[in-house]
Protein backbone atom coordinates (compact mmCIF):
# COMPACT_ATOMS: atom_id res chain seq x y z
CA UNK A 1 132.12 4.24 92.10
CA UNK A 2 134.17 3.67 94.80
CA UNK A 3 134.30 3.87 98.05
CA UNK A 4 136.90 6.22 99.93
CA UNK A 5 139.09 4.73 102.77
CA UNK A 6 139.88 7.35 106.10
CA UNK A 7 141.06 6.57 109.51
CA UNK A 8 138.87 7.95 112.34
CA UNK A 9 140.66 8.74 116.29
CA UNK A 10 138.53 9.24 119.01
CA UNK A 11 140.01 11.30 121.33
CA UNK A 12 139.14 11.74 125.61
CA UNK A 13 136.11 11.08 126.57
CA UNK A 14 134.78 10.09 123.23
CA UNK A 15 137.13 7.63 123.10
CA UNK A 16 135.76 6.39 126.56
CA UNK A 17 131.99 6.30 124.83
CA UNK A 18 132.94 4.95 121.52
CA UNK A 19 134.81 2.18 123.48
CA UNK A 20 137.67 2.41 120.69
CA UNK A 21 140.82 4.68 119.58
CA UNK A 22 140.87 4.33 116.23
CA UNK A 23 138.27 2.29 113.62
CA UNK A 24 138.60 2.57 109.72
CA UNK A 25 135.50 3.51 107.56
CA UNK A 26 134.75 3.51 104.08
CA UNK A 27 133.19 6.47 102.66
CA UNK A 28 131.51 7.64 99.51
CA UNK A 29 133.81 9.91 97.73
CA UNK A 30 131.22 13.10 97.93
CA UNK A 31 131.17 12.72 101.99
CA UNK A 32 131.64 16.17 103.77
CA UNK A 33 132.25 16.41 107.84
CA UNK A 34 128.36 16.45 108.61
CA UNK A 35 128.06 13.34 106.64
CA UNK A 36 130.53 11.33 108.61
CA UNK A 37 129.14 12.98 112.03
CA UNK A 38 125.58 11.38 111.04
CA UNK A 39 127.40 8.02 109.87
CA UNK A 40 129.66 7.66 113.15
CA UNK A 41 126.26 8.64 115.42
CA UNK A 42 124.56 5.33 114.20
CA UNK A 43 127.96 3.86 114.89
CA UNK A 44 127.73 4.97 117.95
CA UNK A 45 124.51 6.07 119.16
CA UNK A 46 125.65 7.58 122.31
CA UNK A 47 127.76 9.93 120.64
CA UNK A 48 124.49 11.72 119.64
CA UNK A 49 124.23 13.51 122.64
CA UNK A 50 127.74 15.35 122.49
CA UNK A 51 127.84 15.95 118.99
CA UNK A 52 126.91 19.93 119.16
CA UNK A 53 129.79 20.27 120.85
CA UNK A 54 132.33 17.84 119.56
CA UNK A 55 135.34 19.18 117.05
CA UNK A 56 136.70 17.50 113.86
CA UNK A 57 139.71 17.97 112.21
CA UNK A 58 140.19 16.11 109.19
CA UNK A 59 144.30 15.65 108.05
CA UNK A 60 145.48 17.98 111.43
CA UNK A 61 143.18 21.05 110.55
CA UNK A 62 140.09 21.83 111.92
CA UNK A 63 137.68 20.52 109.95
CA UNK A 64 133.67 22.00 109.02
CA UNK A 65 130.73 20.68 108.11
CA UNK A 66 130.75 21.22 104.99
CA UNK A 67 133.99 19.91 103.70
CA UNK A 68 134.58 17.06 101.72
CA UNK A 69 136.58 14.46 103.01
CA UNK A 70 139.65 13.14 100.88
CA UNK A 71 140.86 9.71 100.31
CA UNK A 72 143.04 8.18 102.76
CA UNK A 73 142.26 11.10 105.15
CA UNK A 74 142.80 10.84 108.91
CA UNK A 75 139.91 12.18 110.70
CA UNK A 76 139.44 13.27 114.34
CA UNK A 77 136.63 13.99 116.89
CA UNK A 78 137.31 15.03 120.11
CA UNK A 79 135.42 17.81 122.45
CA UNK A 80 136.67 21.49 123.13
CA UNK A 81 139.85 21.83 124.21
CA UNK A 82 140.24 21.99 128.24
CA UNK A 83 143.19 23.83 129.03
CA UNK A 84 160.55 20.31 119.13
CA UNK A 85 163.38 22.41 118.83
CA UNK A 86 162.53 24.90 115.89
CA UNK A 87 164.50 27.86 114.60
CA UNK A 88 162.48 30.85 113.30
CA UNK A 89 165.52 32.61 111.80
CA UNK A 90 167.45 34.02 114.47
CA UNK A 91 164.59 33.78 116.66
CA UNK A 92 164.83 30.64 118.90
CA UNK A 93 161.25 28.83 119.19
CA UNK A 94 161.26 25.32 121.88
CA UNK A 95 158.12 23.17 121.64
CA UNK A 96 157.55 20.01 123.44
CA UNK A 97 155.03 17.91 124.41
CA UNK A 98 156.11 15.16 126.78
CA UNK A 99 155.66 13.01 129.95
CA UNK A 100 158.51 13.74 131.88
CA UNK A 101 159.68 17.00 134.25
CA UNK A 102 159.02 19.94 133.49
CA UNK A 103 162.94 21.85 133.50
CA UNK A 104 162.14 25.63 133.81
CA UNK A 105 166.03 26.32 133.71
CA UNK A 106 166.18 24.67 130.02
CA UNK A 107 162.63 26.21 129.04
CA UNK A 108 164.85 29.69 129.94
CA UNK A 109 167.86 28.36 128.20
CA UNK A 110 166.08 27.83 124.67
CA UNK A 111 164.90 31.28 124.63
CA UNK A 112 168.08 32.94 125.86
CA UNK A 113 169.96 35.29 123.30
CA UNK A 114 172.84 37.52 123.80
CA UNK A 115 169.81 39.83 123.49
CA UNK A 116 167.98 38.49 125.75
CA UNK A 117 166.97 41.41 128.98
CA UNK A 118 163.96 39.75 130.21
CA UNK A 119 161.86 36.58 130.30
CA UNK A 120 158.22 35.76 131.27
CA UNK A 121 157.43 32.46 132.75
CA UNK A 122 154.00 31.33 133.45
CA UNK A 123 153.26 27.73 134.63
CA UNK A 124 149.91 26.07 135.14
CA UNK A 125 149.33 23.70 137.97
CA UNK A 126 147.47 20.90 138.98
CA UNK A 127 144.70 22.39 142.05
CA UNK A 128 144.38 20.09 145.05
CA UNK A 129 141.34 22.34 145.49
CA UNK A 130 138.70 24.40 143.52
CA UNK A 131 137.02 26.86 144.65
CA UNK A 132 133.33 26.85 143.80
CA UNK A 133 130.24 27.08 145.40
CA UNK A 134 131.06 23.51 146.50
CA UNK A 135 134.58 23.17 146.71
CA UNK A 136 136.03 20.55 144.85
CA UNK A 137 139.16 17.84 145.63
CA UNK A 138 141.31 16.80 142.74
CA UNK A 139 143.53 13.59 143.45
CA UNK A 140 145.14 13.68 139.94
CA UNK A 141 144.47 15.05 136.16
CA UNK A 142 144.93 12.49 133.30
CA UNK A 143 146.63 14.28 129.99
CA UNK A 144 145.62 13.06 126.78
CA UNK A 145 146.75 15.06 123.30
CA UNK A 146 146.31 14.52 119.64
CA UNK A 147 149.93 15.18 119.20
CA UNK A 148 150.57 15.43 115.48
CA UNK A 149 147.62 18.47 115.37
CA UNK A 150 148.96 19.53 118.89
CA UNK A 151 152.52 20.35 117.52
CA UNK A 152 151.08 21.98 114.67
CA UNK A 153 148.66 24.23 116.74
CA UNK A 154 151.06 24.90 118.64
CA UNK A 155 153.37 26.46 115.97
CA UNK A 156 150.63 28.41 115.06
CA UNK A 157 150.05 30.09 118.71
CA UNK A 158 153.85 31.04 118.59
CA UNK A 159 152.99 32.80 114.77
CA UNK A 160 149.86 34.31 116.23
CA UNK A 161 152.37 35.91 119.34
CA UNK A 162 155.27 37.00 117.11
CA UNK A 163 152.39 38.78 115.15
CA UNK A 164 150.81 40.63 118.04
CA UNK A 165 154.21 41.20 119.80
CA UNK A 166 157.36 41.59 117.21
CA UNK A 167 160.14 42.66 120.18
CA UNK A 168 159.05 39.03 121.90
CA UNK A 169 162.25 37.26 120.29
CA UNK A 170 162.19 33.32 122.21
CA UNK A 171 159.12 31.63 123.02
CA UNK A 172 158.70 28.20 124.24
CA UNK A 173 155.88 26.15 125.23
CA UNK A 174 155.85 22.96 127.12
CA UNK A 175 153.04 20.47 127.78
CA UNK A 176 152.64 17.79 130.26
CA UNK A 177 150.71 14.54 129.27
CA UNK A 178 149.42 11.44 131.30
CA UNK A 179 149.29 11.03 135.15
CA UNK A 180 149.58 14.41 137.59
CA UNK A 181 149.32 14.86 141.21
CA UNK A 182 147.99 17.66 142.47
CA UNK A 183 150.57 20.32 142.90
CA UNK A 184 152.87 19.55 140.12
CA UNK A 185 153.33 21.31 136.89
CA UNK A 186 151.46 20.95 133.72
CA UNK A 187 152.52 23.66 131.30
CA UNK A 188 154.85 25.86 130.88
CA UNK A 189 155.22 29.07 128.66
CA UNK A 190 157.94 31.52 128.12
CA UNK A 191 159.09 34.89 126.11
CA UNK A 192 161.98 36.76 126.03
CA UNK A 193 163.23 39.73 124.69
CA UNK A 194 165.57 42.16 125.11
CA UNK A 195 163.39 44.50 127.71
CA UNK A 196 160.83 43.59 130.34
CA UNK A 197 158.39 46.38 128.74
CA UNK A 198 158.76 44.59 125.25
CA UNK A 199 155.40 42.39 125.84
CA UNK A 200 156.72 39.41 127.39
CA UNK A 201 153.94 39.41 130.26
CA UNK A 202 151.40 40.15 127.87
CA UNK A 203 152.82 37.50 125.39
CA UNK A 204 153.19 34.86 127.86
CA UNK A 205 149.68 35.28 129.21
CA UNK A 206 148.30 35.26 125.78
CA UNK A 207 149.90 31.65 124.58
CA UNK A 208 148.31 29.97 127.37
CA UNK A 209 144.88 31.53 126.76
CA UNK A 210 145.19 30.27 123.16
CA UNK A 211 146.68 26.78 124.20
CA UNK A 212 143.76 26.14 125.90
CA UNK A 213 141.45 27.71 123.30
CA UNK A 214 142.85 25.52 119.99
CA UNK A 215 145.35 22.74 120.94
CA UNK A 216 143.78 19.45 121.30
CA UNK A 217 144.74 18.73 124.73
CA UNK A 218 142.96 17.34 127.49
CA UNK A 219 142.22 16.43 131.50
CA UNK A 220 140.22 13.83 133.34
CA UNK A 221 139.89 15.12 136.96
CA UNK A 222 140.21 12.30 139.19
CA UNK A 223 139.34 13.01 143.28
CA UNK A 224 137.25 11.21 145.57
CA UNK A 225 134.26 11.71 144.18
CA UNK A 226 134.48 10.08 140.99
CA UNK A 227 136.36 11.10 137.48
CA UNK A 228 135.36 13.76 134.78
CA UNK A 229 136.41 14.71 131.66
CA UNK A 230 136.93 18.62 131.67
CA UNK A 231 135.52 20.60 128.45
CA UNK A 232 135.79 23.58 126.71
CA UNK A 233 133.47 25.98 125.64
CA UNK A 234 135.70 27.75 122.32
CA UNK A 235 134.46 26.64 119.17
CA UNK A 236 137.54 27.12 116.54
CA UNK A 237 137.25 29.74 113.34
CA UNK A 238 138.18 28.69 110.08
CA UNK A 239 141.79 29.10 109.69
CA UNK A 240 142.72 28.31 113.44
C-alpha cells in the first residue's frame, strides 16, 4: 500500500518551536488528525506540551481528530486564534487582509448604497498599555495569518451576520498583518444599512467577536520585557 503525501504549515508560535514553516510527510492512507498529532509530536517533541490546545485544519477547514486525512492534503496546526472585493447580490461585501493603511473612508465607500442611512465602524488598536494587576508595555504586535483559511473564515463571519441581522446590507472587514506600533490600527469592521436601528452596532460588534474567535490570525507582543505569543481560549465547533 502506499503511502499518502500532505503538506504540513506551522503557524505562530509553533512555527517558532518546530523551527520550520512548512515540512512534507508521508502518511498511511487510513491516518486521521490524532494520528498525525502523535506522528508530528515525535517530530517535534516540544510540541507535546501545547498540543491540548493547538487547532488543525486540514484543506482550509477545521479539522478533528477523528478525520481521515486525504491525499495531497494541506494540513495546518496553529494555537487559538488571538484576536477581496465580493458581491453578495446587491449586497456589497469588502474583505481584505493586507499590510498596508488601514483607509476608513474606502472601508465606508465599499459598503455605501443609495440605501445606505447608517454605518457602524469599529476599529481595534494596538495598546501602548494594559491594564492588569501589573500593567503591561507593548512596543509593537507582530501579525501573522493563514491567509487562504483566513479569507475563507472570514466569508463565513459575514454569512453568520447577514443571518443574525438581514437589514445589515454592506459589511466589510479589514485585517492588518506584520509589524504595528502601538497606537495604530489593526482591524477594521463595518455595516451599513439603511437605518441606524437596523443592527449595525450590534452587527459590527459581533464580527469582531467572531474574528477573533475562528480566523486564524495572530500577535506576538513585543515591549521591554521580552516577546509573547498571545492565545486564545475558543475551541472551534464542527462546521465553523
Amino acid at each position: 500500500m502506499m503511502n499518502n503525501k500532505i503538506a504540513v504549515l506551522f503557524f505562530a508560535n509553533l512555527r517558532e518551536i518546530a523551527g520550520t514553516k512548512k515540512i512534507e510527510l508521508e502518511i498511511d492512507p487510513n491516518t486521521n488528525v490524532a494520528d498525525l498529532k502523535n506522528k508530528i509530536i515525535k517530530l517535534y517533541p516540544a510540541l507535546e506540551q501545547h498540543m491540548e490546545t493547538i487547532l488543525v485544519s486540514v484543506n482550509k477547514e477545521y479539522g478533528f481528530d477523528e478525520e481521515t486525512i486525504p491525499e495531497g492534503a494541506e494540513v495546518a496546526f496553529f494555537p487559538p486564534v488571538s484576536g477581496g472585493n465580493d458581491q453578495q447580490g446587491e449586497l456589497p461585501t469588502f474583505l481584505l487582509i493586507q499590510e498596508g493603511i488601514i483607509d476608513l473612508d474606502q472601508l465606508v465607500n465599499q459598503i455605501t448604497t443609495p440605501r445606505t442611512g447608517a454605518a457602524c465602524v469599529f476599529t481595534g488598536m494596538v495598546r501602548a498599555i494594559t491594564e492588569q494587576q501589573v500593567p503591561r508595555k507593548t512596543q509593537y504586535l507582530e501579525y501573522q495569518a493563514y491567509q487562504d483559511m483566513a479569507e475563507t473564515q472570514l466569508q463565513k463571519v459575514v454569512e453568520e451576520i447577514r443571518s443574525r441581522w438581514p437589514a445589515v446590507e454592506g459589511i466589510a472587514i479589514v485585517q492588518r498583518l506584520g509589524h504595528l506600533e502601538a497606537g495604530t490600527p489593526t482591524v477594521a469592521i463595518a455595516c451599513s444599512a439603511g437605518h441606524r436601528n437596523s443592527g449595525v452596532f450590534e452587527a459590527a460588534r459581533y464580527g469582531i467577536d467572531r474574528l477573533k474567535q475562528i480566523v486564524p490570525i495572530w500577535k506576538k507582543e513585543v515591549g521591554p520585557d521580552g516577546e509573547e505569543w498571545i492565545e486564545g481560549d475558543y475551541i472551534p465547533k464542527r462546521d465553523e
